[in-house]
N, C-alpha and C. Protein backbone atom coordinates (compact mmCIF):
# COMPACT_ATOMS: atom_id res chain seq x y z
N UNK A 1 208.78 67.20 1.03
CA UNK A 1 209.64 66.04 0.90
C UNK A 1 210.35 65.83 2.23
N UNK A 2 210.14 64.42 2.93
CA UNK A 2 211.46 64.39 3.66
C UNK A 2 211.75 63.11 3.70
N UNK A 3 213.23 62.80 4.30
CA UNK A 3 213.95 62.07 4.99
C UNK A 3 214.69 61.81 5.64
N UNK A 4 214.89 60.48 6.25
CA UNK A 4 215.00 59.50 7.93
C UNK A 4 213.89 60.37 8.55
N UNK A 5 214.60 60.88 9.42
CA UNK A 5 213.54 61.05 10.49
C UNK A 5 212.09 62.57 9.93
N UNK A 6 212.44 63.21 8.68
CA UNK A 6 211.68 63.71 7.99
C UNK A 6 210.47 63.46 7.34
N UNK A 7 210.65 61.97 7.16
CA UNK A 7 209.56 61.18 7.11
C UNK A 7 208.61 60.90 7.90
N UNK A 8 208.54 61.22 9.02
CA UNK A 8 207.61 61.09 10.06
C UNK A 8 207.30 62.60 10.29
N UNK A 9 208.44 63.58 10.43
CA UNK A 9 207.32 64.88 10.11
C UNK A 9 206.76 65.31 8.66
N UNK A 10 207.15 64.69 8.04
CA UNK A 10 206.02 65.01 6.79
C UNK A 10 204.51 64.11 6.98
N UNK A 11 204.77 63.11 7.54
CA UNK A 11 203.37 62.20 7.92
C UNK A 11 202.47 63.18 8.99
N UNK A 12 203.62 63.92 9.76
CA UNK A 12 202.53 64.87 10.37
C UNK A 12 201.98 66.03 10.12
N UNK A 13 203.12 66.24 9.12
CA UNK A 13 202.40 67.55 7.97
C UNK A 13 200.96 67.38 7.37
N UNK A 14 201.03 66.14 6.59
CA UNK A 14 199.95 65.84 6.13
C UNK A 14 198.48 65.74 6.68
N UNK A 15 198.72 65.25 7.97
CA UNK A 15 197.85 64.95 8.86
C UNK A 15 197.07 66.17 9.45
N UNK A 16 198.15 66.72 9.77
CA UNK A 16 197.59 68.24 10.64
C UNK A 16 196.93 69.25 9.05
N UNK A 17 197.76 69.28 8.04
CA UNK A 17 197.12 70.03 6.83
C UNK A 17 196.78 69.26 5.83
N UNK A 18 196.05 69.99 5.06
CA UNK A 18 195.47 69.27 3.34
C UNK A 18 195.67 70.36 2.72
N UNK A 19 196.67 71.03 2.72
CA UNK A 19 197.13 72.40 2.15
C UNK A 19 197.90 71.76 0.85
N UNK A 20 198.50 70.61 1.14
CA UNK A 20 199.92 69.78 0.25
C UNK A 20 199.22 69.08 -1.12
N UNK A 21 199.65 69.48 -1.83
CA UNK A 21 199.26 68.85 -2.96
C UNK A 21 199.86 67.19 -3.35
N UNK A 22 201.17 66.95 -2.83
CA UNK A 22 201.91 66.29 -3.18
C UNK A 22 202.65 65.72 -1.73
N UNK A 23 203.47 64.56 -1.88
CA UNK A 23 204.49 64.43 -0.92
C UNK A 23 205.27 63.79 -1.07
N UNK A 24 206.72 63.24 -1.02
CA UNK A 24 207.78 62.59 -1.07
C UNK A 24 207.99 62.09 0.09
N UNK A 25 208.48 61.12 0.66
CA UNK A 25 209.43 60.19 1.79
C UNK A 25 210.32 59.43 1.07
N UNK A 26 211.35 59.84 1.18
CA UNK A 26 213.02 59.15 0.49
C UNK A 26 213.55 58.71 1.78
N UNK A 27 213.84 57.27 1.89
CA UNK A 27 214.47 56.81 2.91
C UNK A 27 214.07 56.89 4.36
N UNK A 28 212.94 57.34 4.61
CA UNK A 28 212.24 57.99 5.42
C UNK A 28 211.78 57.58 6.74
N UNK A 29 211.74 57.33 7.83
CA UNK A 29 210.83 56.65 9.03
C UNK A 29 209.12 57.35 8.67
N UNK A 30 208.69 55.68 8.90
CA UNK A 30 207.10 55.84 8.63
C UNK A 30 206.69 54.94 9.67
N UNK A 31 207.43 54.17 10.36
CA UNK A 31 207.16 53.14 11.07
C UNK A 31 206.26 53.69 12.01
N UNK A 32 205.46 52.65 12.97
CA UNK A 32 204.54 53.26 14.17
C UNK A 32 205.64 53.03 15.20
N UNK A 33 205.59 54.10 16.17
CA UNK A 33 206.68 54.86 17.57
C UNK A 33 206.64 53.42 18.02
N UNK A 34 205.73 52.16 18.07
CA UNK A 34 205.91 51.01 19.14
C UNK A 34 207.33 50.44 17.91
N UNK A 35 207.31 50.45 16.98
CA UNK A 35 208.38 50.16 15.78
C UNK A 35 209.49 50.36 16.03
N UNK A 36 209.34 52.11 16.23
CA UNK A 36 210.96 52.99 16.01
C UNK A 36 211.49 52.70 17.23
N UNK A 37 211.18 52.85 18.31
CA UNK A 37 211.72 52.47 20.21
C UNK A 37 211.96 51.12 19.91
N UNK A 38 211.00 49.99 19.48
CA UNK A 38 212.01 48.80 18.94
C UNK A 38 213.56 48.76 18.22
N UNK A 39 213.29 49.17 17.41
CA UNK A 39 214.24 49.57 16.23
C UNK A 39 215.30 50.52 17.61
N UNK A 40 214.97 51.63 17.82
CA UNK A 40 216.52 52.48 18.76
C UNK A 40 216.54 51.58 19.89
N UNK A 41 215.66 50.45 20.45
CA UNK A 41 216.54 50.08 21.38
C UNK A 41 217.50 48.80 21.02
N UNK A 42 217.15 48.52 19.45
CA UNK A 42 218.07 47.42 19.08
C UNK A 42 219.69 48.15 18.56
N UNK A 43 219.08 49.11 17.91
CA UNK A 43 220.31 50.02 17.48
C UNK A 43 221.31 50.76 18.98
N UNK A 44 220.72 50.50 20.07
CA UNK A 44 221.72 51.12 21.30
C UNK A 44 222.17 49.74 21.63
N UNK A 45 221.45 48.67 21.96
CA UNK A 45 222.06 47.43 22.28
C UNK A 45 223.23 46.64 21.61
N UNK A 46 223.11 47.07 20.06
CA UNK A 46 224.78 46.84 19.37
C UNK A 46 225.05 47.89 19.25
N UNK A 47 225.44 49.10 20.20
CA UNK A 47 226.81 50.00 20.03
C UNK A 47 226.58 50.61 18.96
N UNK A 48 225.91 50.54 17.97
CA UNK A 48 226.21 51.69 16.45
C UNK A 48 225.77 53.54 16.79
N UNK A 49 225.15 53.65 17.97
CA UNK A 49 224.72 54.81 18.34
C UNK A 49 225.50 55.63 19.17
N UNK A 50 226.70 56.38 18.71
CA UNK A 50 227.43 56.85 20.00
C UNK A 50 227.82 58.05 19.62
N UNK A 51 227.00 59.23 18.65
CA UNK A 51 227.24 60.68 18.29
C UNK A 51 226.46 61.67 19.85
N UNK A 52 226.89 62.05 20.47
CA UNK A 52 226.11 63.16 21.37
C UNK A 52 224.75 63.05 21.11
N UNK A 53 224.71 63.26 19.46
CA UNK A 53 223.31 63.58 19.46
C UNK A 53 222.40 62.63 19.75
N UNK A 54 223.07 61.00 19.19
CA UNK A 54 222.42 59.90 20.13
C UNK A 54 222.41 59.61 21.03
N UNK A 55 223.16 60.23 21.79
CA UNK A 55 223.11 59.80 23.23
C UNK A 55 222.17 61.04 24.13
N UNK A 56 222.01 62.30 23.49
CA UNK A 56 221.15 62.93 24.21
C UNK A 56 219.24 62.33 23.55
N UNK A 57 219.42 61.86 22.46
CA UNK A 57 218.47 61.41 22.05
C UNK A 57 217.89 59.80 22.84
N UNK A 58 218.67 59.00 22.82
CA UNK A 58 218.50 58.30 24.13
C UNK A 58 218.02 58.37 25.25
N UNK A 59 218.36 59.52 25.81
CA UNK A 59 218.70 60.02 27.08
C UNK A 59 216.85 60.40 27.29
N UNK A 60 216.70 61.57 26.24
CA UNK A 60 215.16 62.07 26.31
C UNK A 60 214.24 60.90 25.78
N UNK A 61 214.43 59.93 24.99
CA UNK A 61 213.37 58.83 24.58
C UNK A 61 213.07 58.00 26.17
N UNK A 62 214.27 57.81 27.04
CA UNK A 62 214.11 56.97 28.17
C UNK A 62 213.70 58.06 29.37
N UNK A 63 213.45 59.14 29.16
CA UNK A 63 212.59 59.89 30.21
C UNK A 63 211.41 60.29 29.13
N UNK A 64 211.05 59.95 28.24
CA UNK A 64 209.89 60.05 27.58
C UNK A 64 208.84 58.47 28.30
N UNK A 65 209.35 57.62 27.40
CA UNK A 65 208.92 56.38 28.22
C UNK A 65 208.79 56.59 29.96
N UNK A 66 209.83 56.79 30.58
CA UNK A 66 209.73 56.90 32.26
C UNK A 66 208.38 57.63 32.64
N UNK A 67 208.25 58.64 31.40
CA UNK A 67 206.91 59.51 32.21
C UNK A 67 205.78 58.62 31.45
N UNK A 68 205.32 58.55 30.03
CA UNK A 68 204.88 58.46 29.48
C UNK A 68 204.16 56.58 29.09
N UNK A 69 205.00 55.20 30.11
CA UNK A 69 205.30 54.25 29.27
C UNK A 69 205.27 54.16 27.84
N UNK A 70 205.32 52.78 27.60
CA UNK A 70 205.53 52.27 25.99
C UNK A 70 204.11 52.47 25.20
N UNK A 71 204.58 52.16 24.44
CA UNK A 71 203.18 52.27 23.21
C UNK A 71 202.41 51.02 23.52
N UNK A 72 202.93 49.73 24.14
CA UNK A 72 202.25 48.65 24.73
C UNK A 72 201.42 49.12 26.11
N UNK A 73 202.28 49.76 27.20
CA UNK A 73 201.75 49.58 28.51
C UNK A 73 200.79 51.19 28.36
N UNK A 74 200.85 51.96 27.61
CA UNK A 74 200.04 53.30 27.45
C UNK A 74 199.71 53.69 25.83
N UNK A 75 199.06 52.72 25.53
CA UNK A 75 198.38 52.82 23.63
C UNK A 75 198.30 54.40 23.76
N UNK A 76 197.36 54.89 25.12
CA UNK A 76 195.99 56.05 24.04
C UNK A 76 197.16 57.13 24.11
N UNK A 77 198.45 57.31 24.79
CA UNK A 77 199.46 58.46 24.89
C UNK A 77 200.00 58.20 23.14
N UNK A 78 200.41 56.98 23.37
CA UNK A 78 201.30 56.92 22.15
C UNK A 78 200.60 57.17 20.70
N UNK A 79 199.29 56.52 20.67
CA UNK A 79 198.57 56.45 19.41
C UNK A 79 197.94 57.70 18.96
N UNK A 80 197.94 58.99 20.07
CA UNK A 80 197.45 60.05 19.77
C UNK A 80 198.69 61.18 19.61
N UNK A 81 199.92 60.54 19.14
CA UNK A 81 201.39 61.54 18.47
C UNK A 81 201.59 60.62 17.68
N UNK A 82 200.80 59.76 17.52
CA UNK A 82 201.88 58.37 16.22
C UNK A 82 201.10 58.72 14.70
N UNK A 83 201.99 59.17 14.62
CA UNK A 83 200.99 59.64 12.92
C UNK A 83 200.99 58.48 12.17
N UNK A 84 201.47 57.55 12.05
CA UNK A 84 200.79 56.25 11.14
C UNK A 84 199.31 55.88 11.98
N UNK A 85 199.04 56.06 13.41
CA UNK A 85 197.67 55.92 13.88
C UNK A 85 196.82 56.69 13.00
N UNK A 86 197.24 57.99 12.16
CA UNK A 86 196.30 58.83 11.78
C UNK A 86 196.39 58.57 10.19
N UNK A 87 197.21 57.05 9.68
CA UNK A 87 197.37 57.92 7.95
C UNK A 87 196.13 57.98 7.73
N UNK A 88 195.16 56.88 8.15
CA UNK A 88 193.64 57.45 6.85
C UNK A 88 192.77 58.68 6.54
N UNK A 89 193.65 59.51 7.65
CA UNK A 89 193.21 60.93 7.46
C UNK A 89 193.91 61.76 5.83
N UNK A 90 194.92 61.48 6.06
CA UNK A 90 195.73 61.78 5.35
C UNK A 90 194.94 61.58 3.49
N UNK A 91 195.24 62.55 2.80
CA UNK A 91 194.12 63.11 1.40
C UNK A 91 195.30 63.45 0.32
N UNK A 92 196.53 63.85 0.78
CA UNK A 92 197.61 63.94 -0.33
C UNK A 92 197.92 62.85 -1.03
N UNK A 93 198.07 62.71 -1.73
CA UNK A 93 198.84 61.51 -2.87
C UNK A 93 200.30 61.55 -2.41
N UNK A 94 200.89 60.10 -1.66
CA UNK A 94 202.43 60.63 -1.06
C UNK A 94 202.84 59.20 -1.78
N UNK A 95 204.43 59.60 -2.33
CA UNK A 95 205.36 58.58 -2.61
C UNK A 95 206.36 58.41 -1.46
N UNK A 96 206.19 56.90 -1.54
CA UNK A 96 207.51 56.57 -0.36
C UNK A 96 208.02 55.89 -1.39
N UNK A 97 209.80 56.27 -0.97
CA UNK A 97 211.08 55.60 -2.02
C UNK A 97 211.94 54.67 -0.70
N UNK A 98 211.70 53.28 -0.57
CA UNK A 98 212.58 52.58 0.58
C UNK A 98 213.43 51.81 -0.23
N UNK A 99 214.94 51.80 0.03
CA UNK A 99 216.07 50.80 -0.34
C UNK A 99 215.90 49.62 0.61
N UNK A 100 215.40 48.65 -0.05
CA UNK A 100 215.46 47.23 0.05
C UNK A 100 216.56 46.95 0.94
N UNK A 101 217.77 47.51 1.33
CA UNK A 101 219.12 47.24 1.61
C UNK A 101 219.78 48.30 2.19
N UNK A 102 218.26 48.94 2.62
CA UNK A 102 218.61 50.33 3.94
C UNK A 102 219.02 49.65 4.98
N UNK A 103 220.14 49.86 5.70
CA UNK A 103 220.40 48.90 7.16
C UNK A 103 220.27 50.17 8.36
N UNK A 104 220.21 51.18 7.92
CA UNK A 104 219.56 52.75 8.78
C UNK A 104 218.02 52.77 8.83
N UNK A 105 217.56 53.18 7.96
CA UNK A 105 216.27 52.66 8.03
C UNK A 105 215.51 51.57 7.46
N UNK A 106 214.81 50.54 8.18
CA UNK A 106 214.22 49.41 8.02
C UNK A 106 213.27 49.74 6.66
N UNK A 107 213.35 48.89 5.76
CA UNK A 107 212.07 48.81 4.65
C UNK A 107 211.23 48.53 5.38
N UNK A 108 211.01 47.57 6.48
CA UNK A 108 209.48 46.93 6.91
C UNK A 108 208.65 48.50 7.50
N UNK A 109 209.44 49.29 8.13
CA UNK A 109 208.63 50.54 8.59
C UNK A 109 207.72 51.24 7.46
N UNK A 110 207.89 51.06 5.56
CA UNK A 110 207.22 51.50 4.59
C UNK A 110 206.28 50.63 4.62
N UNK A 111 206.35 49.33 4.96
CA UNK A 111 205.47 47.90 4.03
C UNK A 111 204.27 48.43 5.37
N UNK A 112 203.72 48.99 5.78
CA UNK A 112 202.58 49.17 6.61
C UNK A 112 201.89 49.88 6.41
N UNK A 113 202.27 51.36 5.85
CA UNK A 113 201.61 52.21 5.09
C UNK A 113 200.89 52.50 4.22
């Protein structure tokens, strides 16, 4: 089971094993990485991000990109860690639970899955 950002390592749980019988995502990021860097750079541009931990998280996403570019200007980097590139691998039976009226995490990041 996970959620927010648990949701994307359980997508990679799945991916990497077929050990899981089952899976849960409650509230979860499922979105594809060109999504979520949308999404955190809208969430730094209105101010709601200002715990250390976002700001060191910031800090490493914009020297991730610096080395790495975007999921636009460098697909084959990004699409080969983006585990929604890989769900059809994926063989578990997984429930995703999204609040319609999550303003943390976006519902549209579930509606793709």
């Amino acid at each position: 089971m996970g959620s927010f950002h648990g949701g994307d390592i359980t997508l990679h749980e799945l991916i990497l094993s077929h050990d899981f019988k089952a899976a849960v995502v409650m509230a979860g990021v499922v979105g594809s990485y060109s999504d979520i860097l949308d999404w955190w750079r809208a969430r730094v541009a209105t101010g709601v991000l200002t715990t250390q931990n976002d700001l060191q998280t910031d800090q490493l996403l914009l020297q991730m990109v610096s080395l790495h570019g975007t999921p636009q200007t460098n697909p084959s980097f990004w699409n080969a860690i983006d585990p929604t590139y890989f769900i059809s691998d994926i063989e578990t039976p997984v429930q995703i639970q999204v609040g319609n009226a999550d303003v943390v995490v976006p519902p549209s990041f579930s509606q793709g899955c």
